[in-house]
Structures are given as structure tokens and as C-alpha cells.
PDB file of N, CA and C in Angstrom:
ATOM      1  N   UNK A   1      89.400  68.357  43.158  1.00  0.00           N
ATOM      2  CA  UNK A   1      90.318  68.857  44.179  1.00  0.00           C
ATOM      3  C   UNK A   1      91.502  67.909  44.353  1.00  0.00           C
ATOM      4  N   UNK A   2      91.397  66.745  44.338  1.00  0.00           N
ATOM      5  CA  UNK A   2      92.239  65.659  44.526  1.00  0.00           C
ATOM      6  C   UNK A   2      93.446  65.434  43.628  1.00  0.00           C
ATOM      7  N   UNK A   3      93.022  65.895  42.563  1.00  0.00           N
ATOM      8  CA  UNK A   3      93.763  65.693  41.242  1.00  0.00           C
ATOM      9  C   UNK A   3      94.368  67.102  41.132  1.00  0.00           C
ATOM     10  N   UNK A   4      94.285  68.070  41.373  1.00  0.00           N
ATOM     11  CA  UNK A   4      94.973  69.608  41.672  1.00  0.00           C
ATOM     12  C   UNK A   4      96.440  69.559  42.913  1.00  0.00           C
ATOM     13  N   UNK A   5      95.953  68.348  43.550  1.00  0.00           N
ATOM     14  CA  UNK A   5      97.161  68.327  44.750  1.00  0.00           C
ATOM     15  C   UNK A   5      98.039  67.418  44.420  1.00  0.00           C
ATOM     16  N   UNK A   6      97.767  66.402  43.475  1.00  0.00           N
ATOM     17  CA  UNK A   6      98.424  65.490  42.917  1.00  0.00           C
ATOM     18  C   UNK A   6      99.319  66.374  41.810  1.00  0.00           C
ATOM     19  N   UNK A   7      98.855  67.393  41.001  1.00  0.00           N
ATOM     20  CA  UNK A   7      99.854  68.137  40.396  1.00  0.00           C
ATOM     21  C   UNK A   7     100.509  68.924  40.917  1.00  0.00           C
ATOM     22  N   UNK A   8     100.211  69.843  41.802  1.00  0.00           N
ATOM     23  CA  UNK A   8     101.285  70.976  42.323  1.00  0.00           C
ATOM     24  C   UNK A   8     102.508  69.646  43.203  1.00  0.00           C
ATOM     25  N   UNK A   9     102.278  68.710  43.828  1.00  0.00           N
ATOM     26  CA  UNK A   9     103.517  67.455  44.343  1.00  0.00           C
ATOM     27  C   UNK A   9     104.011  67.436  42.981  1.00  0.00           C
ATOM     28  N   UNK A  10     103.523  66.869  41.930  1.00  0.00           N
ATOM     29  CA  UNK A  10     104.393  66.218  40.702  1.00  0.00           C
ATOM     30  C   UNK A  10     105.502  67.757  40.606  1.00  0.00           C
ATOM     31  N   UNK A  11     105.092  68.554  40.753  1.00  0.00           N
ATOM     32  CA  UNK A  11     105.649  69.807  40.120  1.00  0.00           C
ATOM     33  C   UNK A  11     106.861  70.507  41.157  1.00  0.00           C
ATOM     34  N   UNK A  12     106.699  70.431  42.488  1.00  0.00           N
ATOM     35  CA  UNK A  12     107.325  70.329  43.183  1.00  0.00           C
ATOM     36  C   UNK A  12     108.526  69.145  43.503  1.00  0.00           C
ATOM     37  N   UNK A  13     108.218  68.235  43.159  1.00  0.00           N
ATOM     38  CA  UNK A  13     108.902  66.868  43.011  1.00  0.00           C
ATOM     39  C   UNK A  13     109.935  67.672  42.081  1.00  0.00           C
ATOM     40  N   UNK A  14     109.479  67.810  40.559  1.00  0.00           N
ATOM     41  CA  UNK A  14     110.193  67.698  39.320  1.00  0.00           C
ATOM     42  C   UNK A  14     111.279  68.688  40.216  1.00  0.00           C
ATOM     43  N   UNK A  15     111.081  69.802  40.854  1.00  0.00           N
ATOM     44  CA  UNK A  15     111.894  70.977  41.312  1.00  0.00           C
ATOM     45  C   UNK A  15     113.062  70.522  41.849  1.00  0.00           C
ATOM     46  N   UNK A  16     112.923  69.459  43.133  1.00  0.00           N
ATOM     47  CA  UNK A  16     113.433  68.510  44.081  1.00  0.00           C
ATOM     48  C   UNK A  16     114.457  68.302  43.210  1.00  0.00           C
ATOM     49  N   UNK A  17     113.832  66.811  42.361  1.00  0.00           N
ATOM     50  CA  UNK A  17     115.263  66.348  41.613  1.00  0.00           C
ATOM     51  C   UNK A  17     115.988  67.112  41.026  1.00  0.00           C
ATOM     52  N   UNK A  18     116.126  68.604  40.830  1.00  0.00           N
ATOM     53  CA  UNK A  18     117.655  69.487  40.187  1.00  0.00           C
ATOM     54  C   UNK A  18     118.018  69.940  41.079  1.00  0.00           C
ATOM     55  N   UNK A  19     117.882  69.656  42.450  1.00  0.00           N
ATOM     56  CA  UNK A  19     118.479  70.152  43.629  1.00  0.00           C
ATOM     57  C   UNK A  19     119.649  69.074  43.980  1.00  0.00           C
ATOM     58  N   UNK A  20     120.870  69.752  44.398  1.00  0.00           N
ATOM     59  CA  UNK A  20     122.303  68.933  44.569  1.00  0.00           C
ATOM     60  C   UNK A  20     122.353  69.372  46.228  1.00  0.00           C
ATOM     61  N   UNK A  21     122.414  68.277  46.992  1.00  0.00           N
ATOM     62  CA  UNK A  21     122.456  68.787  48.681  1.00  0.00           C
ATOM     63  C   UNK A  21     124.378  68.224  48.770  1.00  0.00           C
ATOM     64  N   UNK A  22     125.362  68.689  48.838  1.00  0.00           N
ATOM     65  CA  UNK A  22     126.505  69.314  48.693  1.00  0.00           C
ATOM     66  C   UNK A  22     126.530  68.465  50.555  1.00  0.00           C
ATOM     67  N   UNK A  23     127.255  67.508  50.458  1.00  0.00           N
ATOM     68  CA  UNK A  23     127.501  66.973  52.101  1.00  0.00           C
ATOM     69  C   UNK A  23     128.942  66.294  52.146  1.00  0.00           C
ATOM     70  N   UNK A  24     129.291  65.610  52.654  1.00  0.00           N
ATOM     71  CA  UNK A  24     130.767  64.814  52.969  1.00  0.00           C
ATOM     72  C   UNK A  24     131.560  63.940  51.432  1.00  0.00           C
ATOM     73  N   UNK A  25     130.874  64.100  50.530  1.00  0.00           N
ATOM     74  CA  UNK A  25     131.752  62.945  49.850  1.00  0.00           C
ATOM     75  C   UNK A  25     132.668  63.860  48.898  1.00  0.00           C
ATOM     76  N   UNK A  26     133.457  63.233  47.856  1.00  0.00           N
ATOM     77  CA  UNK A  26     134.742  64.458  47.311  1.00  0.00           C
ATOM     78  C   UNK A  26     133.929  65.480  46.117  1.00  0.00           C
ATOM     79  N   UNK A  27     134.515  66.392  45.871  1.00  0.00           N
ATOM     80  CA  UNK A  27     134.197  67.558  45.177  1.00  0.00           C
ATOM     81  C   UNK A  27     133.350  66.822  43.790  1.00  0.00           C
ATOM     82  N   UNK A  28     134.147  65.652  43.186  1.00  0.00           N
ATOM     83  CA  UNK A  28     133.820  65.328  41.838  1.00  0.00           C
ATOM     84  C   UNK A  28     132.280  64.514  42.009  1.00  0.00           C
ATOM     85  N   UNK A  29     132.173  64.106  43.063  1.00  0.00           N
ATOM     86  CA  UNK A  29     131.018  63.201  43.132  1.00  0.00           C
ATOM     87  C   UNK A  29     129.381  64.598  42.911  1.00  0.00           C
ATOM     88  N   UNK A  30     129.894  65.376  43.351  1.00  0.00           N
ATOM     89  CA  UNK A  30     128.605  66.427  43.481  1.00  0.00           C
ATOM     90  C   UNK A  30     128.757  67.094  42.054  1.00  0.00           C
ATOM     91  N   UNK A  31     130.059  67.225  41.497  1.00  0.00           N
ATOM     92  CA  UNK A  31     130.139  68.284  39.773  1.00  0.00           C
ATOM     93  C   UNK A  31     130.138  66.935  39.032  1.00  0.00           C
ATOM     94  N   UNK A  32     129.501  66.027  39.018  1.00  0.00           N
ATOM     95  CA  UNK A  32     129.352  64.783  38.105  1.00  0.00           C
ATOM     96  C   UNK A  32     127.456  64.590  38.133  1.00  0.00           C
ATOM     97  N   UNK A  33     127.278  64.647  39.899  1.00  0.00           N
ATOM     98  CA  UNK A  33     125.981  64.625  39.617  1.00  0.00           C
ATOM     99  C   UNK A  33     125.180  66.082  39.117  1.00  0.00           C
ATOM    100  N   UNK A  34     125.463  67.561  38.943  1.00  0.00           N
ATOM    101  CA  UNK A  34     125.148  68.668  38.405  1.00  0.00           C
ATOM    102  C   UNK A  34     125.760  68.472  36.913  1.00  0.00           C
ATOM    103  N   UNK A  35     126.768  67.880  36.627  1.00  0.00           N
ATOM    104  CA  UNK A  35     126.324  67.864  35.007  1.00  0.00           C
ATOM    105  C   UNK A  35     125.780  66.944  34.286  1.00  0.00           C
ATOM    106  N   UNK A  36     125.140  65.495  35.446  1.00  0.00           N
ATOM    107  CA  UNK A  36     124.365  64.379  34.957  1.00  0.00           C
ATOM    108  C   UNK A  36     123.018  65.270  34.689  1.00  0.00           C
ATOM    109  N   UNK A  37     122.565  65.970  35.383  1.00  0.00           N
ATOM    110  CA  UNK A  37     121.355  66.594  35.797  1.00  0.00           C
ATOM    111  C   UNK A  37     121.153  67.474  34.437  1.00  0.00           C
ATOM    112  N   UNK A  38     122.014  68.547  34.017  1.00  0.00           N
ATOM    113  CA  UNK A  38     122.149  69.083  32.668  1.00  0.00           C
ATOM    114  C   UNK A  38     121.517  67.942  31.915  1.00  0.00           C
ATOM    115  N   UNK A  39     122.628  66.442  31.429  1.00  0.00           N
ATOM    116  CA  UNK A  39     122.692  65.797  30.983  1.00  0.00           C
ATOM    117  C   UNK A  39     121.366  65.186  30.066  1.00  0.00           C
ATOM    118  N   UNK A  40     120.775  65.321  31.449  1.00  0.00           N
ATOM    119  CA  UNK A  40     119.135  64.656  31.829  1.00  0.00           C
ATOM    120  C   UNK A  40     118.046  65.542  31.233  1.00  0.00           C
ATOM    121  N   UNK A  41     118.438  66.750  30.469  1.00  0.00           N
ATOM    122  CA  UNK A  41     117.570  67.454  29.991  1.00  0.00           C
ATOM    123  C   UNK A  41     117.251  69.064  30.796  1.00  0.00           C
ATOM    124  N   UNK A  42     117.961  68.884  32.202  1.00  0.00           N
ATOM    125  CA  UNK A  42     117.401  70.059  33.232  1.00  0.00           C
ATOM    126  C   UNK A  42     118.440  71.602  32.651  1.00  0.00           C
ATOM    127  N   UNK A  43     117.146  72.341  32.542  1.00  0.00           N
ATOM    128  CA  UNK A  43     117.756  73.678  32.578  1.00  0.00           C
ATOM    129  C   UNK A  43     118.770  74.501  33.506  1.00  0.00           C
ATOM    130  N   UNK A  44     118.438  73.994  34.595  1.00  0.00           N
ATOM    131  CA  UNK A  44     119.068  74.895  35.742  1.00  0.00           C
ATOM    132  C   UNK A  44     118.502  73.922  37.215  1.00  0.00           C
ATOM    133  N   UNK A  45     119.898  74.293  37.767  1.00  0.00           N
ATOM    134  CA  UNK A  45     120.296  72.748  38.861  1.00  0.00           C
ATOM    135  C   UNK A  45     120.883  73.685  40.170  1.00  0.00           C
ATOM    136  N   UNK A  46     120.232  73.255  41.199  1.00  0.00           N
ATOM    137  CA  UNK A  46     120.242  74.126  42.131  1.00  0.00           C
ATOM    138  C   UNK A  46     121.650  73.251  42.986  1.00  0.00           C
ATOM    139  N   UNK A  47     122.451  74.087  43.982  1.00  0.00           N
ATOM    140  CA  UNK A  47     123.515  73.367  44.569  1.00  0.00           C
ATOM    141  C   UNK A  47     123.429  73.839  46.139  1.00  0.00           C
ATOM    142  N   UNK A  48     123.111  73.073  47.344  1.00  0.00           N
ATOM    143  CA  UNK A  48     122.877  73.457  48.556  1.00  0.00           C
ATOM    144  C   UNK A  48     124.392  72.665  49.262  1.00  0.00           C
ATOM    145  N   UNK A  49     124.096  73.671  49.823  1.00  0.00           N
ATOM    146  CA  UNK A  49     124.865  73.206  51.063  1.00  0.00           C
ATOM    147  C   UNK A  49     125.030  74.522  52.573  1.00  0.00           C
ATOM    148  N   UNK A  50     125.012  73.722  53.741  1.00  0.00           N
ATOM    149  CA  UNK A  50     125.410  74.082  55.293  1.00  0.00           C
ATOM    150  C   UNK A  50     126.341  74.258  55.503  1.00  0.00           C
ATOM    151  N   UNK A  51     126.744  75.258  56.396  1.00  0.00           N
ATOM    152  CA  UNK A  51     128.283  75.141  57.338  1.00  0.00           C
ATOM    153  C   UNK A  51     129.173  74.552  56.387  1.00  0.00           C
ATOM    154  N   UNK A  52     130.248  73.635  57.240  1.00  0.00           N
ATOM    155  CA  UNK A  52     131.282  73.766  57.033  1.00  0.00           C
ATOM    156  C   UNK A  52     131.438  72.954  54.919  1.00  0.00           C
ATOM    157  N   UNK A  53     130.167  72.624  54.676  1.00  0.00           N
ATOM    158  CA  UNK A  53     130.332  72.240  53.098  1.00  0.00           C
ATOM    159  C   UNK A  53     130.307  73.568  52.088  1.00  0.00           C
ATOM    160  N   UNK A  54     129.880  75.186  52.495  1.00  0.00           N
ATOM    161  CA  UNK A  54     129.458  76.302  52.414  1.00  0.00           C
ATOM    162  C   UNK A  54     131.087  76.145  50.053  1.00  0.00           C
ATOM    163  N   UNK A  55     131.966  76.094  51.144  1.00  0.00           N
ATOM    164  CA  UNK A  55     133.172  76.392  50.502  1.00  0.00           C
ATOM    165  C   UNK A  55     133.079  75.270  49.707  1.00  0.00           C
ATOM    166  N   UNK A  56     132.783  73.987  49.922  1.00  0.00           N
ATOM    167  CA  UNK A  56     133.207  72.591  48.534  1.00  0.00           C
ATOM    168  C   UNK A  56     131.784  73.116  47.939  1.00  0.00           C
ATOM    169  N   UNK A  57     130.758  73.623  48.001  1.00  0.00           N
ATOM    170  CA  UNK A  57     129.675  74.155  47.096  1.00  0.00           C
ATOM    171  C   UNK A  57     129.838  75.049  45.717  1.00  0.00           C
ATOM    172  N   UNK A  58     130.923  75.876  46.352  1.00  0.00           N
ATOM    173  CA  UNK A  58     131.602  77.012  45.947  1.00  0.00           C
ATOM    174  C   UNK A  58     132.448  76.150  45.076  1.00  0.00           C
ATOM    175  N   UNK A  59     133.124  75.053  45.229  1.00  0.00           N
ATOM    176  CA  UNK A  59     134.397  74.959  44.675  1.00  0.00           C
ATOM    177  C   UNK A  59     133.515  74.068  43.096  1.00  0.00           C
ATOM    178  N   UNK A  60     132.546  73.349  43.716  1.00  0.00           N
ATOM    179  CA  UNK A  60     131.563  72.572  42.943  1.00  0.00           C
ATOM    180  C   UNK A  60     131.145  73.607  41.429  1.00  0.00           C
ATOM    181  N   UNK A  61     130.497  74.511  41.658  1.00  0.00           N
ATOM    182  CA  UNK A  61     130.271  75.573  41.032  1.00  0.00           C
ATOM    183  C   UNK A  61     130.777  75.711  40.253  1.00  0.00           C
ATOM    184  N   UNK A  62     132.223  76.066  40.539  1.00  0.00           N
ATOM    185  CA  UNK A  62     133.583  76.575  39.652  1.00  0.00           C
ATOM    186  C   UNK A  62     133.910  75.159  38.868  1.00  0.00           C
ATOM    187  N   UNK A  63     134.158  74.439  39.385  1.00  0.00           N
ATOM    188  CA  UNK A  63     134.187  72.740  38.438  1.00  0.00           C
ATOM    189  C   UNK A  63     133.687  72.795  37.251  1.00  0.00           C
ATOM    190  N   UNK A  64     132.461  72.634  37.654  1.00  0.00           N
ATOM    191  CA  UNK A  64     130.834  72.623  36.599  1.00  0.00           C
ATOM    192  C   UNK A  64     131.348  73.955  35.698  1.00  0.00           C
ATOM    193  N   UNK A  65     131.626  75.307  36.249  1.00  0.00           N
ATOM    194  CA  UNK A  65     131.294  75.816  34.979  1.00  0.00           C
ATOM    195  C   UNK A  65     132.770  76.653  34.213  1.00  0.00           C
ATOM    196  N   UNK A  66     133.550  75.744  34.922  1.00  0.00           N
ATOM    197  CA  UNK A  66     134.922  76.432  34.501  1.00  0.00           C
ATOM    198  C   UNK A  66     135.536  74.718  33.670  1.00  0.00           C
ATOM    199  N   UNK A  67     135.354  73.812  33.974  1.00  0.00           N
ATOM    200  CA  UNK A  67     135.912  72.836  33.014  1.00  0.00           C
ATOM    201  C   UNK A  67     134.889  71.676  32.543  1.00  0.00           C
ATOM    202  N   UNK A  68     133.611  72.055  32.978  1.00  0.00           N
ATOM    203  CA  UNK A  68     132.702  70.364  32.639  1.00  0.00           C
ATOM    204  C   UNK A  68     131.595  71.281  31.447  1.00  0.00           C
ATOM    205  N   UNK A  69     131.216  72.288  31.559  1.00  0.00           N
ATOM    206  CA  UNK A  69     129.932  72.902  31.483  1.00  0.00           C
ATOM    207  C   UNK A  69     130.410  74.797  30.988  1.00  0.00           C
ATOM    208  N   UNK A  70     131.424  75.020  30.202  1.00  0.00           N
ATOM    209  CA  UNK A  70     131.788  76.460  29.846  1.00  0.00           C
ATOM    210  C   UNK A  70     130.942  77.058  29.711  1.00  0.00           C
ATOM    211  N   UNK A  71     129.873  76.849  28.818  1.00  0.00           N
ATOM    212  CA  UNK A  71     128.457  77.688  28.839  1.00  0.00           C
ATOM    213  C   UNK A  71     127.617  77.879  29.936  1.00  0.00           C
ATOM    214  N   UNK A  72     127.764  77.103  31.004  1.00  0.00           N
ATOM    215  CA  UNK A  72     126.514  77.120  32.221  1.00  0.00           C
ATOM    216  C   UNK A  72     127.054  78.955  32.571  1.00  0.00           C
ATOM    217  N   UNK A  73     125.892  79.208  32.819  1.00  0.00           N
ATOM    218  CA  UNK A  73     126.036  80.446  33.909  1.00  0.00           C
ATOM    219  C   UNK A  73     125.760  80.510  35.391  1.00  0.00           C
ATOM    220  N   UNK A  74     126.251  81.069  36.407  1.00  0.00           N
ATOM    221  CA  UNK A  74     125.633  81.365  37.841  1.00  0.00           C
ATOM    222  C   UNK A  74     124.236  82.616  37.638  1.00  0.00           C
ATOM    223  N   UNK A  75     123.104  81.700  38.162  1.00  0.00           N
ATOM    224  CA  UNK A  75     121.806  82.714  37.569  1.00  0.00           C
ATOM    225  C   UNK A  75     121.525  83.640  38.883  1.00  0.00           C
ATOM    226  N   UNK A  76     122.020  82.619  40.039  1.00  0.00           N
ATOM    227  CA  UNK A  76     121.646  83.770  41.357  1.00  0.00           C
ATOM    228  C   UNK A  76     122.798  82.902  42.583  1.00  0.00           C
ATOM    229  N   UNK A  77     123.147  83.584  43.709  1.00  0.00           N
ATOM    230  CA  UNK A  77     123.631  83.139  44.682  1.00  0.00           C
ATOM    231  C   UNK A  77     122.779  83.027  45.830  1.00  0.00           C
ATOM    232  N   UNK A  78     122.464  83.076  46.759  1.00  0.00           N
ATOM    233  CA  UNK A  78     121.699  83.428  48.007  1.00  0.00           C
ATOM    234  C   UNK A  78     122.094  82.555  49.355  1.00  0.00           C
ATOM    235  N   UNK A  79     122.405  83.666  50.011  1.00  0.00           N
ATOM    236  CA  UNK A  79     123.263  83.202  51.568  1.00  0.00           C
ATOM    237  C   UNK A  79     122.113  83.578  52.570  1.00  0.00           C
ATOM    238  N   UNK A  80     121.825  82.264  53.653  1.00  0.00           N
ATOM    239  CA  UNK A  80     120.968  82.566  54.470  1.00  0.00           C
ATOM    240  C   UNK A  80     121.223  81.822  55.718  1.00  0.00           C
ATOM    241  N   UNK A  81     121.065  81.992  56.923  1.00  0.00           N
ATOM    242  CA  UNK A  81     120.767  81.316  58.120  1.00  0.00           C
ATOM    243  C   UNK A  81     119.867  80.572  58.946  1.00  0.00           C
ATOM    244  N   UNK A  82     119.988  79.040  58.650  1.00  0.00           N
ATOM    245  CA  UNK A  82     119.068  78.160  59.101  1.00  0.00           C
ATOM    246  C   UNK A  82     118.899  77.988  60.428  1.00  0.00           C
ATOM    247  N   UNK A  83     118.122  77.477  61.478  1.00  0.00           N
ATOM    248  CA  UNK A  83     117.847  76.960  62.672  1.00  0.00           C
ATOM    249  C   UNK A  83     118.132  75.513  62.707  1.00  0.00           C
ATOM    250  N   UNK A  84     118.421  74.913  63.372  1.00  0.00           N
ATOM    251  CA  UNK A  84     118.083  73.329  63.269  1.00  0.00           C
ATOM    252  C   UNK A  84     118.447  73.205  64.851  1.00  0.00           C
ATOM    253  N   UNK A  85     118.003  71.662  65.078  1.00  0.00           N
ATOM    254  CA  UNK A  85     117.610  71.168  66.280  1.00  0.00           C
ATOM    255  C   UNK A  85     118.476  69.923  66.301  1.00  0.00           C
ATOM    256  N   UNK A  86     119.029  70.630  67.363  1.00  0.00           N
ATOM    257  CA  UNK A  86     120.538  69.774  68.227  1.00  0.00           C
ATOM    258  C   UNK A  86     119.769  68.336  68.690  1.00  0.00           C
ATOM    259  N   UNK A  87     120.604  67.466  68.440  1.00  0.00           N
ATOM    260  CA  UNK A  87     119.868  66.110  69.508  1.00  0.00           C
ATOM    261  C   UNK A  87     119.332  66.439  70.804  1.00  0.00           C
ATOM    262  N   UNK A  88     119.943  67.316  71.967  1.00  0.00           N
ATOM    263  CA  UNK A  88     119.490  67.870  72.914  1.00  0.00           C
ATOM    264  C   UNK A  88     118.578  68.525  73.096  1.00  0.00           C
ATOM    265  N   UNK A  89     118.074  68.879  71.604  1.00  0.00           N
ATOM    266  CA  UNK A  89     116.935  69.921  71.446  1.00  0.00           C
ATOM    267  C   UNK A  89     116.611  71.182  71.545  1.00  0.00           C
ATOM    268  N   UNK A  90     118.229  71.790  71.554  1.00  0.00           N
ATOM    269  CA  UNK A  90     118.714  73.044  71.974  1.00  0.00           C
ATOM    270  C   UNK A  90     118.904  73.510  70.008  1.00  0.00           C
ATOM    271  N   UNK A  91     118.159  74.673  70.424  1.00  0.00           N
ATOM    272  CA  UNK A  91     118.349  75.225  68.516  1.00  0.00           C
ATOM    273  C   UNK A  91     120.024  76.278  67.988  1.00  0.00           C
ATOM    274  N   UNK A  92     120.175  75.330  66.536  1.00  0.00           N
ATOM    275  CA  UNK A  92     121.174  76.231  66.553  1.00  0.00           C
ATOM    276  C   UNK A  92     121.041  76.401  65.557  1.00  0.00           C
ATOM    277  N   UNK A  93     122.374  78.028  64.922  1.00  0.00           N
ATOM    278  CA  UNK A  93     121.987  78.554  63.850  1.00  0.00           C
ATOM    279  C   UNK A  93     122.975  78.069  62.682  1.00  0.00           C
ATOM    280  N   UNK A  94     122.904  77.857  61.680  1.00  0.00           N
ATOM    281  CA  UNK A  94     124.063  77.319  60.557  1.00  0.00           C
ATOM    282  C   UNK A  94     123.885  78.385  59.577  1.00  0.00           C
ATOM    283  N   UNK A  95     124.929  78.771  58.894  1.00  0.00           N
ATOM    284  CA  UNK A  95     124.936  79.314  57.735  1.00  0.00           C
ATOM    285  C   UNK A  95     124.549  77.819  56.350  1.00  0.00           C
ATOM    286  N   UNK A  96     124.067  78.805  55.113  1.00  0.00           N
ATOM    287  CA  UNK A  96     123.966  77.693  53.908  1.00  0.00           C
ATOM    288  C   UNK A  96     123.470  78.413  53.172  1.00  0.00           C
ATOM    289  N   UNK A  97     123.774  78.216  51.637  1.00  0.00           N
ATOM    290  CA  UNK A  97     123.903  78.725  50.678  1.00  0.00           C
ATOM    291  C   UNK A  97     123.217  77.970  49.555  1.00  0.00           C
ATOM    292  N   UNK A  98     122.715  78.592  48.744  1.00  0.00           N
ATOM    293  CA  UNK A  98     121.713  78.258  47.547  1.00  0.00           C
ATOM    294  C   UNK A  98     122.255  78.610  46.083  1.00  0.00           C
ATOM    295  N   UNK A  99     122.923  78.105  45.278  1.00  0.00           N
ATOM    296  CA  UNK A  99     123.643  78.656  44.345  1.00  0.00           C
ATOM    297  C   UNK A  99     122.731  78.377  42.911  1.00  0.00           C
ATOM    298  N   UNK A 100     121.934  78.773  41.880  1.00  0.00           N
ATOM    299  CA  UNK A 100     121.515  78.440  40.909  1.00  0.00           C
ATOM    300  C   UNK A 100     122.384  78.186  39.618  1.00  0.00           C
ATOM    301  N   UNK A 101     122.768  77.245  39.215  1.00  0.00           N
ATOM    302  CA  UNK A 101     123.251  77.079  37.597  1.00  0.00           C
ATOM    303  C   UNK A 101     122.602  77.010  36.722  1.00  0.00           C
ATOM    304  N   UNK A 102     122.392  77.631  35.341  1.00  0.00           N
ATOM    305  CA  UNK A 102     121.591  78.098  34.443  1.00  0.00           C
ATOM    306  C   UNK A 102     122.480  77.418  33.205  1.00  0.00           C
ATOM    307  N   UNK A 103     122.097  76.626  31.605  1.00  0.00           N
ATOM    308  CA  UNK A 103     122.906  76.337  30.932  1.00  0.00           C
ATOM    309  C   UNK A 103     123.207  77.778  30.107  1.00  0.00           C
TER     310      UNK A 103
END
């Protein structure tokens, strides 16, 4: 049993690292780390981002597969609405987006 939970983490882990969380720093820093990730052997590299990063996700995307990565494809988009918890502890809702890149 012990050794069954130790694999589905490893496997979940491996998932983790092709995930790009899309936050404050410039456009190139996030389409450098999605085509390191290619780089690295990964098939397909997931790109997140919240609110107001929704659009540099988008712009990330187009980077990667319009001048770094011509062959990558967009395999799926998916727009959804999160909850999260205000310092006050008052819940609020954010938009965020899940974009898949495929080589």
C-alpha cells in the first residue's frame, strides 16, 4: 500500500513540473521557461494564470508558438472561476485560465 502512494505523488509531481503559473514578471521570463520545459524532453506544458495575468498568458502562448516553438500546437483552452480567501477571510471570485501546449 505504501509504495502505491509513493507512485501516484511521483506521477502527479512529474504533472506539476510542466505547469507554468503566469504571475508579475515580463512576458519573456514565462515563454523561456515553456520552451525550457519542451527543451527538457516534456510533451505538453500547461500555462496558468488569474485575473489580471489572464491576457500576458495569452500573449505567452502566442510567443511560444508563433516565434520560439512553430510546431507547438494549442491542444485545449479552458476558462474557469476560482474562489479564494481574502486576508479578511471574506471569499472572492477570480477568473483564470488553463491553456495546454502540445509539440
Amino acid at each position: 500500500m505504501e509504495g502505491e502512494g509513493h507512485t501516484v505523488k511521483q506521477v502527479v509531481d512529474r504533472k506539476d513540473d510542466n505547469t507554468i503559473y503566469v504571475g508579475k514578471k515580463r512576458p519573456m521570463s514565462y515563454v523561456l521557461a515553456v520552451v525550457t520545459q519542451f527543451n527538457n524532453g516534456a510533451n505538453e506544458v500547461i500555462i496558468k494564470a488569474r485575473g489580471k495575468t489572464i491576457s500576458m498568458a495569452v500573449d505567452v502562448e502566442q510567443i511560444v508558438k508563433n516565434r520560439f516553438m512553430p510546431g507547438s500546437k494549442t491542444k485545449s483552452i479552458e476558462t474557469k472561476t476560482e474562489e479564494l480567501t481574502s486576508e479578511d477571510g471574506s471569499m472572492n471570485k477570480v477568473s483564470a485560465i488553463e491553456i495546454v501546449l502540445v509539440r
